[in-house]
PDB file of N, CA and C in Angstrom:
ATOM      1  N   UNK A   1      39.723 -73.623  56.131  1.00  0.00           N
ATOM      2  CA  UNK A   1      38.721 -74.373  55.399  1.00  0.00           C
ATOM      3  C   UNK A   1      38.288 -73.622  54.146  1.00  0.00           C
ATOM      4  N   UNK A   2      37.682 -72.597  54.232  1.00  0.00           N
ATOM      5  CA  UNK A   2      37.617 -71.105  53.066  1.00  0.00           C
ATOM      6  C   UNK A   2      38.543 -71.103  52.548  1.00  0.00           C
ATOM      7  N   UNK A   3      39.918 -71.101  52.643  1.00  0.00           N
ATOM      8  CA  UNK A   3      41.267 -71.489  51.844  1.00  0.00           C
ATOM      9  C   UNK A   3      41.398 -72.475  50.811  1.00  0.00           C
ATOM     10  N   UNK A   4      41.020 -73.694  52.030  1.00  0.00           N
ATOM     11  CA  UNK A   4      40.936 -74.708  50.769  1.00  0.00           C
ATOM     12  C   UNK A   4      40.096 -74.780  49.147  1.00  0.00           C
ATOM     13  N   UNK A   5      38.751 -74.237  50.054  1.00  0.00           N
ATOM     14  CA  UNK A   5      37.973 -74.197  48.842  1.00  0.00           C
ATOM     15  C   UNK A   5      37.989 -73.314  47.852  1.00  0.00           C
ATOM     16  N   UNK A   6      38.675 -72.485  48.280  1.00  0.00           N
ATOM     17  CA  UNK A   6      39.083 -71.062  47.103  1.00  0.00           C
ATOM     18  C   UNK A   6      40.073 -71.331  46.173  1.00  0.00           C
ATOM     19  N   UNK A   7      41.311 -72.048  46.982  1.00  0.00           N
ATOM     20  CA  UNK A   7      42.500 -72.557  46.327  1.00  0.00           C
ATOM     21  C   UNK A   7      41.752 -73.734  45.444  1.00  0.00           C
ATOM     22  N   UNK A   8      41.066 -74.646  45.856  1.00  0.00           N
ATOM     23  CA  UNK A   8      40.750 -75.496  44.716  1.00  0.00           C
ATOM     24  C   UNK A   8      39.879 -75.421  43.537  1.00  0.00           C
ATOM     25  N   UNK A   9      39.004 -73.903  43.903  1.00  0.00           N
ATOM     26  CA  UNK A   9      38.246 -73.825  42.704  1.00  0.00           C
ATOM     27  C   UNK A   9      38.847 -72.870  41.902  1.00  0.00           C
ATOM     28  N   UNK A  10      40.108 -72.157  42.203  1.00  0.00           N
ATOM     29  CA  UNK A  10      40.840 -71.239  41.497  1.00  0.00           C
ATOM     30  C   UNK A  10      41.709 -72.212  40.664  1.00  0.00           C
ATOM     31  N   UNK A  11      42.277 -73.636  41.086  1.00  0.00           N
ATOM     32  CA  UNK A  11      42.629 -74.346  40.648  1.00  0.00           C
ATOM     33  C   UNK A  11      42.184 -74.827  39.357  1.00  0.00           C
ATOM     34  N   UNK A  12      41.037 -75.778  39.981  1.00  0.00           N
ATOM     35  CA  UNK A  12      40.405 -76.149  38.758  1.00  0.00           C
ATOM     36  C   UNK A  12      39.697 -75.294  37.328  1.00  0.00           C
ATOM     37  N   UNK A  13      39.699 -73.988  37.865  1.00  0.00           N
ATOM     38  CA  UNK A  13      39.206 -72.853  36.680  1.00  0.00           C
ATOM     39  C   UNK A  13      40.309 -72.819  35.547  1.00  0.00           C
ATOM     40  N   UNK A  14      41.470 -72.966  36.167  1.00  0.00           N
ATOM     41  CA  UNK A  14      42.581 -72.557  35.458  1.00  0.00           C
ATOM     42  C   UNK A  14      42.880 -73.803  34.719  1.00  0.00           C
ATOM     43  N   UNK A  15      43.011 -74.835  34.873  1.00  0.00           N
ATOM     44  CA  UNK A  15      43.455 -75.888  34.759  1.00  0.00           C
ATOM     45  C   UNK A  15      42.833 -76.396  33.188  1.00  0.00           C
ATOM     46  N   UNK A  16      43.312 -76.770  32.575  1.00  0.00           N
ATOM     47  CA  UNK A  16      42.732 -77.445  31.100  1.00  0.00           C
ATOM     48  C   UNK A  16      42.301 -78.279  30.929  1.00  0.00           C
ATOM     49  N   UNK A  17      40.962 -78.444  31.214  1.00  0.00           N
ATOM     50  CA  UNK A  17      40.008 -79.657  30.784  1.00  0.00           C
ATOM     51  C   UNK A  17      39.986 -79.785  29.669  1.00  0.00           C
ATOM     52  N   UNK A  18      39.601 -81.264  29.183  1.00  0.00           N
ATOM     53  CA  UNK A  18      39.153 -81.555  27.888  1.00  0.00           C
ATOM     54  C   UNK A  18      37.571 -81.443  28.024  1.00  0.00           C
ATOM     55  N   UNK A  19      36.814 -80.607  26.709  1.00  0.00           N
ATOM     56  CA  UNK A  19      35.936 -80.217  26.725  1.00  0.00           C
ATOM     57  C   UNK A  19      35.188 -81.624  26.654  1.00  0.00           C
ATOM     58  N   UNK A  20      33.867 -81.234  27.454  1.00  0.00           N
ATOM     59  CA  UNK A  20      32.536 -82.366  27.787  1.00  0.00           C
ATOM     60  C   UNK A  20      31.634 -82.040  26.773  1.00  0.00           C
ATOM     61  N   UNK A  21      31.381 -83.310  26.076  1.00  0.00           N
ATOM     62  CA  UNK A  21      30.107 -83.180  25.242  1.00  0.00           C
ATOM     63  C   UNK A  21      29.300 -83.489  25.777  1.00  0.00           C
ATOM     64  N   UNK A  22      28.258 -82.364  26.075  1.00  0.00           N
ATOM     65  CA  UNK A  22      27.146 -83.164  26.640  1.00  0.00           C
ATOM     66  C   UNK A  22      25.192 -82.622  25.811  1.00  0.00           C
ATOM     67  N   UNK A  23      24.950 -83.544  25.561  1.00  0.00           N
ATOM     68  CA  UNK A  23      24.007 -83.808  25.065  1.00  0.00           C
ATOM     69  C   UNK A  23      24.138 -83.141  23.511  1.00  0.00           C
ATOM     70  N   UNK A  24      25.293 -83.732  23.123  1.00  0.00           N
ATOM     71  CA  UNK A  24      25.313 -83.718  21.702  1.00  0.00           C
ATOM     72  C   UNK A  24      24.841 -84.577  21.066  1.00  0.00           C
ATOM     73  N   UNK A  25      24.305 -84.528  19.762  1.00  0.00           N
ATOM     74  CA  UNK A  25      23.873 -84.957  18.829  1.00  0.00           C
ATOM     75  C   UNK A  25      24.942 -85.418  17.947  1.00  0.00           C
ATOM     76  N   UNK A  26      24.884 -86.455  17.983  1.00  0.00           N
ATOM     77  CA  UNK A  26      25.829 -87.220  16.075  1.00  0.00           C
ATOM     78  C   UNK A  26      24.954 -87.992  15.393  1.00  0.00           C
ATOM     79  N   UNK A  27      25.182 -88.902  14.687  1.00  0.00           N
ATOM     80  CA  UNK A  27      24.772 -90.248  14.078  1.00  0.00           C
ATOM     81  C   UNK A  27      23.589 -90.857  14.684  1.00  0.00           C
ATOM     82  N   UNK A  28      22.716 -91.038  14.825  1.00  0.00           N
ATOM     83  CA  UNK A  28      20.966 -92.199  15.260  1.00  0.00           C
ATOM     84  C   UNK A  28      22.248 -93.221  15.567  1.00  0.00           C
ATOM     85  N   UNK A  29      21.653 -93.674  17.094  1.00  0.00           N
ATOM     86  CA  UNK A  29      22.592 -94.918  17.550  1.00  0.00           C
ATOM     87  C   UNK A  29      21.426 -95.940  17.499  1.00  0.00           C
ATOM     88  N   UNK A  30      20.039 -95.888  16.917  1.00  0.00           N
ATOM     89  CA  UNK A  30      19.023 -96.634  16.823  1.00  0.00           C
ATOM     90  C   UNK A  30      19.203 -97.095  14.956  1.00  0.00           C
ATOM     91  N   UNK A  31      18.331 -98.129  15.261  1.00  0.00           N
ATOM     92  CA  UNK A  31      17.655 -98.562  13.948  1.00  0.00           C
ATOM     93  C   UNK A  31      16.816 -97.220  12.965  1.00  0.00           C
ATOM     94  N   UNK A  32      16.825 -97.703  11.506  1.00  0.00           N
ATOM     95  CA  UNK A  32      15.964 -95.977  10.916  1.00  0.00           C
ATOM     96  C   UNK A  32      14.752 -96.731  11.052  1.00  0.00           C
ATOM     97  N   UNK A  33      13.542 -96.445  10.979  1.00  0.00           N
ATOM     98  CA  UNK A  33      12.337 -96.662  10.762  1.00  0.00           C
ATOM     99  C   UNK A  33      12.351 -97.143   9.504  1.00  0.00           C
ATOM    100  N   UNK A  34      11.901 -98.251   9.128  1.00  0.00           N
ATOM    101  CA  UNK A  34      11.273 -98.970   7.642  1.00  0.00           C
ATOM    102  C   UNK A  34       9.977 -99.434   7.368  1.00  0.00           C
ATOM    103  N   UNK A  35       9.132 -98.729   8.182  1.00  0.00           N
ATOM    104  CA  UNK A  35       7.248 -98.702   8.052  1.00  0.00           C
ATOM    105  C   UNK A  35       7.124-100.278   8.387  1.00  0.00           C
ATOM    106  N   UNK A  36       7.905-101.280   9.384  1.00  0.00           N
ATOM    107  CA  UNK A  36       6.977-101.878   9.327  1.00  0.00           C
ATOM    108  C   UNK A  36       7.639-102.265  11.165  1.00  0.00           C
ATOM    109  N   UNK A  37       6.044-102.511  11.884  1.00  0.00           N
ATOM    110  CA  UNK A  37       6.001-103.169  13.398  1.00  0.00           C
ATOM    111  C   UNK A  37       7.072-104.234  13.523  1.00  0.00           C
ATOM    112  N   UNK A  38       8.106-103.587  14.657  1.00  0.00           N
ATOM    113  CA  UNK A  38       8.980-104.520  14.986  1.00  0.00           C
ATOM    114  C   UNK A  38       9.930-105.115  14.287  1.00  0.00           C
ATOM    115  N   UNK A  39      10.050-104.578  12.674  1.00  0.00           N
ATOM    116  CA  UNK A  39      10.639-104.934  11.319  1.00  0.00           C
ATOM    117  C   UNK A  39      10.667-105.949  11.019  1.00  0.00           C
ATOM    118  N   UNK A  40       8.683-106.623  11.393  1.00  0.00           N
ATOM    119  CA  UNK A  40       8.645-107.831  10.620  1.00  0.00           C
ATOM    120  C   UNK A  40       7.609-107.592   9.338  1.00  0.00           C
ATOM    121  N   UNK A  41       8.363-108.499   8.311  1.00  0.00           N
ATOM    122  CA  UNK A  41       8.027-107.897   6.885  1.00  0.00           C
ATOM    123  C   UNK A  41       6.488-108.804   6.651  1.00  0.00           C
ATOM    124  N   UNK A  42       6.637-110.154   7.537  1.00  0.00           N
ATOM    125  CA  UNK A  42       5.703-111.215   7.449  1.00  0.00           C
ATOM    126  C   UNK A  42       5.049-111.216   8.329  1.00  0.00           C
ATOM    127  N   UNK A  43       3.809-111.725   9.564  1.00  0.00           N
ATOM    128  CA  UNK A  43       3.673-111.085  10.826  1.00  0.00           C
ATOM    129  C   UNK A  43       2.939-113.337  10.882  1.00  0.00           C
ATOM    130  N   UNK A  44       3.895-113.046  12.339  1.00  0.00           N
ATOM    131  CA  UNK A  44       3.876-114.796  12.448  1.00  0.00           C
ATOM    132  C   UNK A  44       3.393-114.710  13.919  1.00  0.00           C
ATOM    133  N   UNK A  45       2.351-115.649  14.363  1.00  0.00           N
ATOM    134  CA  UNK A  45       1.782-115.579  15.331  1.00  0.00           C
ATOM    135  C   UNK A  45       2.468-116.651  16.145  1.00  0.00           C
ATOM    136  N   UNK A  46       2.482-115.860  17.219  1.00  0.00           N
ATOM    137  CA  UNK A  46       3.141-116.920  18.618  1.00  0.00           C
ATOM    138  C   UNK A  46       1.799-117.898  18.498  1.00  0.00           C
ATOM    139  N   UNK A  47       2.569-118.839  19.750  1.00  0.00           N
ATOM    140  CA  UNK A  47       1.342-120.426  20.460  1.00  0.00           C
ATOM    141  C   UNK A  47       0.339-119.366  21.111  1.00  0.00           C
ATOM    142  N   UNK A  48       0.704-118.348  21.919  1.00  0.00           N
ATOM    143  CA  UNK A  48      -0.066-118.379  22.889  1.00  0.00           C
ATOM    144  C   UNK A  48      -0.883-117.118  22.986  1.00  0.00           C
ATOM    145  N   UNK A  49      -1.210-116.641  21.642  1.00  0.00           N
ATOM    146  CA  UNK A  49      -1.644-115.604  20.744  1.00  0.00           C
ATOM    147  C   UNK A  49      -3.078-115.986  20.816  1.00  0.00           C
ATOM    148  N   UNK A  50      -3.527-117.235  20.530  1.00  0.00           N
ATOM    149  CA  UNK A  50      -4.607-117.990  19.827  1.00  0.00           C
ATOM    150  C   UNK A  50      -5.536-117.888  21.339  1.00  0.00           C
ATOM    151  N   UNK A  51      -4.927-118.421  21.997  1.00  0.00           N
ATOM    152  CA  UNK A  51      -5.481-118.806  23.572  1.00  0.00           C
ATOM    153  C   UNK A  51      -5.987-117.457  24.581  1.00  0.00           C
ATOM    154  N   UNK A  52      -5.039-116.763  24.204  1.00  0.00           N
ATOM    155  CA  UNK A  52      -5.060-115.308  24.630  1.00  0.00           C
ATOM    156  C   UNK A  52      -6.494-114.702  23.942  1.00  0.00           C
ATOM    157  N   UNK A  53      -6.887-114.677  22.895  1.00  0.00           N
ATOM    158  CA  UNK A  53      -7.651-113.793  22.105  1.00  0.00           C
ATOM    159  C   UNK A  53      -9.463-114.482  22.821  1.00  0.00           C
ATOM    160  N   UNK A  54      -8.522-115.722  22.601  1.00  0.00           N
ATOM    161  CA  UNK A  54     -10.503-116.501  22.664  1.00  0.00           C
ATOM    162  C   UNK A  54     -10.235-116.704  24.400  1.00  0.00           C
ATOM    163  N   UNK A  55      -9.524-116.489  25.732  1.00  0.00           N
ATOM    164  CA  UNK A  55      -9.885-115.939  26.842  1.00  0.00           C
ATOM    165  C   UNK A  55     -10.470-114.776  27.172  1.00  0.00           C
ATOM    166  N   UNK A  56      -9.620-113.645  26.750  1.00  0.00           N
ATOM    167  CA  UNK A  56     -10.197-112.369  26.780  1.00  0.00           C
ATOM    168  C   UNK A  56     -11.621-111.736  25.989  1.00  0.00           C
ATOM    169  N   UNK A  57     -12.087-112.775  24.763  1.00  0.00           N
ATOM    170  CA  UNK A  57     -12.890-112.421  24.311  1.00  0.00           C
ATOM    171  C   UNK A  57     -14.269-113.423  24.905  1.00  0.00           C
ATOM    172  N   UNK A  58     -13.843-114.402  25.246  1.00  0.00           N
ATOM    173  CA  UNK A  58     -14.956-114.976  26.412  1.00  0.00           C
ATOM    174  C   UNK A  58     -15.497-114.296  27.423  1.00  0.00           C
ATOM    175  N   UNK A  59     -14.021-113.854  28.404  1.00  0.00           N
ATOM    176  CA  UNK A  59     -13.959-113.301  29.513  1.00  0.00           C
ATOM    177  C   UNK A  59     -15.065-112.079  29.111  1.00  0.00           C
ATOM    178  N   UNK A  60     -15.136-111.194  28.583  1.00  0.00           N
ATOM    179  CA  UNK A  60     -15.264-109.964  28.401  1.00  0.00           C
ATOM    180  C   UNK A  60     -16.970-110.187  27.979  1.00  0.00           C
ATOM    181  N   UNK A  61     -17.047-111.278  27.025  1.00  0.00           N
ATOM    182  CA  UNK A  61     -18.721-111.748  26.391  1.00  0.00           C
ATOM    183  C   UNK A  61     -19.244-112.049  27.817  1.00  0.00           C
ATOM    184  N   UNK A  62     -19.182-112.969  28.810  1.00  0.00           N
ATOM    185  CA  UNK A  62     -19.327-113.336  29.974  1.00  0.00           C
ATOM    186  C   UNK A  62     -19.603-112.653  30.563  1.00  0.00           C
ATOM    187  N   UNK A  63     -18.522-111.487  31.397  1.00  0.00           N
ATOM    188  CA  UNK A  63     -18.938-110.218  31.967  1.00  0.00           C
ATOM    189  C   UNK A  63     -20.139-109.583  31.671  1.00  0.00           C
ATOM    190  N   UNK A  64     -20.018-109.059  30.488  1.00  0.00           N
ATOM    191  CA  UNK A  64     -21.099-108.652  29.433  1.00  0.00           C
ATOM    192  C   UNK A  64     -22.575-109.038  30.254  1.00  0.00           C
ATOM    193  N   UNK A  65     -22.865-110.469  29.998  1.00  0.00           N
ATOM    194  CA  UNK A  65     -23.741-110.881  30.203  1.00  0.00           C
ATOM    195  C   UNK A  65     -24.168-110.997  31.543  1.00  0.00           C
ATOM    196  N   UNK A  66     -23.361-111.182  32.463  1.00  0.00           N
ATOM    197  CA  UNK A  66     -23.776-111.291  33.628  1.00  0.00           C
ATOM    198  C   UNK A  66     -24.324-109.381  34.228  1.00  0.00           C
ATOM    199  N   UNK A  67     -23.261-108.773  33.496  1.00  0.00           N
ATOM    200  CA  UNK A  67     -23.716-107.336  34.275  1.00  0.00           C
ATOM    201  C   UNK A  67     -25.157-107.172  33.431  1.00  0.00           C
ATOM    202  N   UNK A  68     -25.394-107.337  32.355  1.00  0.00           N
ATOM    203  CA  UNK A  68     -26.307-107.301  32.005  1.00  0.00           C
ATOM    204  C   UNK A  68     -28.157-108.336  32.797  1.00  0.00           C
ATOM    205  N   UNK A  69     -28.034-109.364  33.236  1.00  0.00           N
ATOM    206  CA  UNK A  69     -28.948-109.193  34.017  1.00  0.00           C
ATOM    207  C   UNK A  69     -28.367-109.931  35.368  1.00  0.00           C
ATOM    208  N   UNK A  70     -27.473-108.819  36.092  1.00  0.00           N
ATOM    209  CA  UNK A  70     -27.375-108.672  37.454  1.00  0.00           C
ATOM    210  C   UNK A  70     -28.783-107.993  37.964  1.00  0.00           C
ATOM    211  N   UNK A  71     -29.222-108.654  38.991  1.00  0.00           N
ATOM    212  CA  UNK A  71     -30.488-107.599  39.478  1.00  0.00           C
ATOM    213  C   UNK A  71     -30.188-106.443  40.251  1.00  0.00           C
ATOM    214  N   UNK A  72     -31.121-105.520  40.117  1.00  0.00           N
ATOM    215  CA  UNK A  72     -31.208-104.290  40.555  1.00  0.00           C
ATOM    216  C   UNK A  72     -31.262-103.813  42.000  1.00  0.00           C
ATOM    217  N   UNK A  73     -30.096-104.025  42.984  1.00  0.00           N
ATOM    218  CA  UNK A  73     -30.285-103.939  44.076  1.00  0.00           C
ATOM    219  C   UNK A  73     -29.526-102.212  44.440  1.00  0.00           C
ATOM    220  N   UNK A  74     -30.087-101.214  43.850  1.00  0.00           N
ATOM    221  CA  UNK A  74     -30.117 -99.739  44.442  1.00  0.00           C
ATOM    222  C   UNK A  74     -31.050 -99.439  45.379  1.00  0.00           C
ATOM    223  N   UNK A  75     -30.519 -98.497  45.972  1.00  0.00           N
ATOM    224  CA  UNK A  75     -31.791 -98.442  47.319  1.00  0.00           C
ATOM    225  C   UNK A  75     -32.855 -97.501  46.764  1.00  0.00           C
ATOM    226  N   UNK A  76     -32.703 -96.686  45.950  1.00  0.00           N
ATOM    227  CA  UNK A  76     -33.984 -95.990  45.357  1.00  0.00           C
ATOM    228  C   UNK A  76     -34.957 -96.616  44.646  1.00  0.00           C
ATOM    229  N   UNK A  77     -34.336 -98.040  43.589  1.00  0.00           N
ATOM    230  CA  UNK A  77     -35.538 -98.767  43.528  1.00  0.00           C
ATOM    231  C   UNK A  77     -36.168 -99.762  45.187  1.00  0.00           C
ATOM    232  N   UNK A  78     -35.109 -99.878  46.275  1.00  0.00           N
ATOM    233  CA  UNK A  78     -36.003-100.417  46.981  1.00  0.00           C
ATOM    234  C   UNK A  78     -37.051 -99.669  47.682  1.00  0.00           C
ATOM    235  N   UNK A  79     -36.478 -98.222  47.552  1.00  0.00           N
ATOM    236  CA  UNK A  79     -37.196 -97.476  48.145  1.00  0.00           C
ATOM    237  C   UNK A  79     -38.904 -97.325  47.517  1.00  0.00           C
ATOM    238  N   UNK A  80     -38.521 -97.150  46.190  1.00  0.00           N
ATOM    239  CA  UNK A  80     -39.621 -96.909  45.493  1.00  0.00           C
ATOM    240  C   UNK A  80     -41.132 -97.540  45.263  1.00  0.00           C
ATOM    241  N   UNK A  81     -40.247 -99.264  45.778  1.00  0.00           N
ATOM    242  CA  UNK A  81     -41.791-100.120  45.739  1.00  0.00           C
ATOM    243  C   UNK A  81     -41.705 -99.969  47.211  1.00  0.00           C
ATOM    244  N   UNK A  82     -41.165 -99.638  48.398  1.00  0.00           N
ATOM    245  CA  UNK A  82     -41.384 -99.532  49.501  1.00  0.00           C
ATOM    246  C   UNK A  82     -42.620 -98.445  50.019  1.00  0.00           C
ATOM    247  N   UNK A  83     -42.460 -97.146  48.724  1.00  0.00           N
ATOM    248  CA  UNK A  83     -43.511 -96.058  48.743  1.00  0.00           C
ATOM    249  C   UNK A  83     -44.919 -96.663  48.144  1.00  0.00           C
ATOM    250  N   UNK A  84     -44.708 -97.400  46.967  1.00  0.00           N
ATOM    251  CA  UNK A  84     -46.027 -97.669  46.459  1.00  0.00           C
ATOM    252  C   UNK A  84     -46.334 -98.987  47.063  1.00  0.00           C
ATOM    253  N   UNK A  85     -46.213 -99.830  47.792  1.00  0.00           N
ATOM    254  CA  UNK A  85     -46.820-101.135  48.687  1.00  0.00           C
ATOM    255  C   UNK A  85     -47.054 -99.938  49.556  1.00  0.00           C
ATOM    256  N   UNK A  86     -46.737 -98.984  50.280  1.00  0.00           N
ATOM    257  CA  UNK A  86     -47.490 -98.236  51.290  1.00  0.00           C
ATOM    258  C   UNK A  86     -48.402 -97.563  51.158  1.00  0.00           C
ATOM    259  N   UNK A  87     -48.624 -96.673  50.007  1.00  0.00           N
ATOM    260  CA  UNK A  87     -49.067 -95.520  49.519  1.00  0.00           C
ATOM    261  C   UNK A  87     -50.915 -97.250  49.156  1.00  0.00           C
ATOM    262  N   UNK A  88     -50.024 -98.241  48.622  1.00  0.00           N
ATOM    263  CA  UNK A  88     -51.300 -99.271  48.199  1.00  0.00           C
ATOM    264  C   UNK A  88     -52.220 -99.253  49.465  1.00  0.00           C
ATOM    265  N   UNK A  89     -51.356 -99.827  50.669  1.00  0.00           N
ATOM    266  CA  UNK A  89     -52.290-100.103  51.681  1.00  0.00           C
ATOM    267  C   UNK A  89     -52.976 -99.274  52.238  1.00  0.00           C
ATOM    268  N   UNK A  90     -52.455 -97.644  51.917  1.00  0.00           N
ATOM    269  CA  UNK A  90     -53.380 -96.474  52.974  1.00  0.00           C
ATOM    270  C   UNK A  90     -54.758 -96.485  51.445  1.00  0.00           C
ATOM    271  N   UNK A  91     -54.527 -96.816  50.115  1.00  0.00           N
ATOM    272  CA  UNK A  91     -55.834 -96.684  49.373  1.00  0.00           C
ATOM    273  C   UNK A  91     -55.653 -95.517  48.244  1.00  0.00           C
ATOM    274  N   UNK A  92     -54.606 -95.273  48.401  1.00  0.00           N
ATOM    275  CA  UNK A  92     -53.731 -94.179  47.537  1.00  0.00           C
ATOM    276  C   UNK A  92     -53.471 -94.026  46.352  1.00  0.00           C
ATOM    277  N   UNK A  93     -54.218 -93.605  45.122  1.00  0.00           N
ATOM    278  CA  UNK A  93     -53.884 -94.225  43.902  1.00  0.00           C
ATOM    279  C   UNK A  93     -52.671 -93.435  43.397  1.00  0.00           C
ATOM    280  N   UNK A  94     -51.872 -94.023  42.524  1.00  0.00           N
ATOM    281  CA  UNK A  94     -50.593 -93.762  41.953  1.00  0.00           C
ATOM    282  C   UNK A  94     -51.012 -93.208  40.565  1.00  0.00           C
ATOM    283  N   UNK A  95     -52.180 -93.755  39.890  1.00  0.00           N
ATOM    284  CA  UNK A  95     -52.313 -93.601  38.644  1.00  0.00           C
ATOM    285  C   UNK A  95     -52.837 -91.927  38.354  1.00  0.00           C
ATOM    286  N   UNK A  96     -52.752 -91.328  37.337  1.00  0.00           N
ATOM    287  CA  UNK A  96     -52.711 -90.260  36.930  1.00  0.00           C
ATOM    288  C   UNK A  96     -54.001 -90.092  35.894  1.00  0.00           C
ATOM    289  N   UNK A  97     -55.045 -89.855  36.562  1.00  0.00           N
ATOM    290  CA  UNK A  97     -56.137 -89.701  35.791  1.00  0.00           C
ATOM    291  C   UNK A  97     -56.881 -88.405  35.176  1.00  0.00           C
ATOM    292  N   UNK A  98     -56.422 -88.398  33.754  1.00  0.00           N
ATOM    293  CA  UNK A  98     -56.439 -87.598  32.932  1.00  0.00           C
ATOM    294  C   UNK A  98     -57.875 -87.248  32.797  1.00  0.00           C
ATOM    295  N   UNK A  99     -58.151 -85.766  32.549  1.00  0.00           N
ATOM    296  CA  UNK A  99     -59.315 -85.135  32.460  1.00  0.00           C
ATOM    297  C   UNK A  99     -59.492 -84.495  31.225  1.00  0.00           C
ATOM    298  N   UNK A 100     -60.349 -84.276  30.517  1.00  0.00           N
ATOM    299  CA  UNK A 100     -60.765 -83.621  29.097  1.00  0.00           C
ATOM    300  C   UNK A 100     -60.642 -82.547  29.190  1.00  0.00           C
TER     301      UNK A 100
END
């Protein structure tokens, strides 16, 4: 088995490949860059360009508004009038009365 593999890589060492190019560089197999998006010189709007802009810009005004007065359901504000309705009923004042 060790035979084989010795004999065949002594083989192939010797043997005359044609050389591999590999990761050579020639010629840009791409387009050159000409400063303009997509190499349009004119810029022409699809159908569904129009529909797109005024969804997402609804969508997004909408959101907007709703997070804006979603009510405030954190537990530290529930907590907080939970302290002062208690702190009310034992007679407790909250207010901060300033002295000269």
């Amino acid at each position: 088995m060790i035979t084989k593999i010795l004999s065949r890589s002594a083989r192939l060492s010797t043997t005359a490949r044609p050389m591999l190019r590999r990761g050579g560089h020639g010629t840009p197999s791409y387009n050159e860059p000409g400063g303009y998006l997509f190499n349009e010189k004119v810029r022409v709007k699809e159908d569904w360009e129009d529909i797109y802009y005024v969804g997402m810009g609804g969508g997004f005004l909408l959101m907007a508004i709703a997070l804006y007065y979603k009510p405030d359901t954190s537990v530290v504000t529930w907590a907080k009038k939970e302290a002062e309705k208690s702190l009310k009923e034992k007679g407790v004042s909250l207010d901060y009365n300033k002295t000269a």
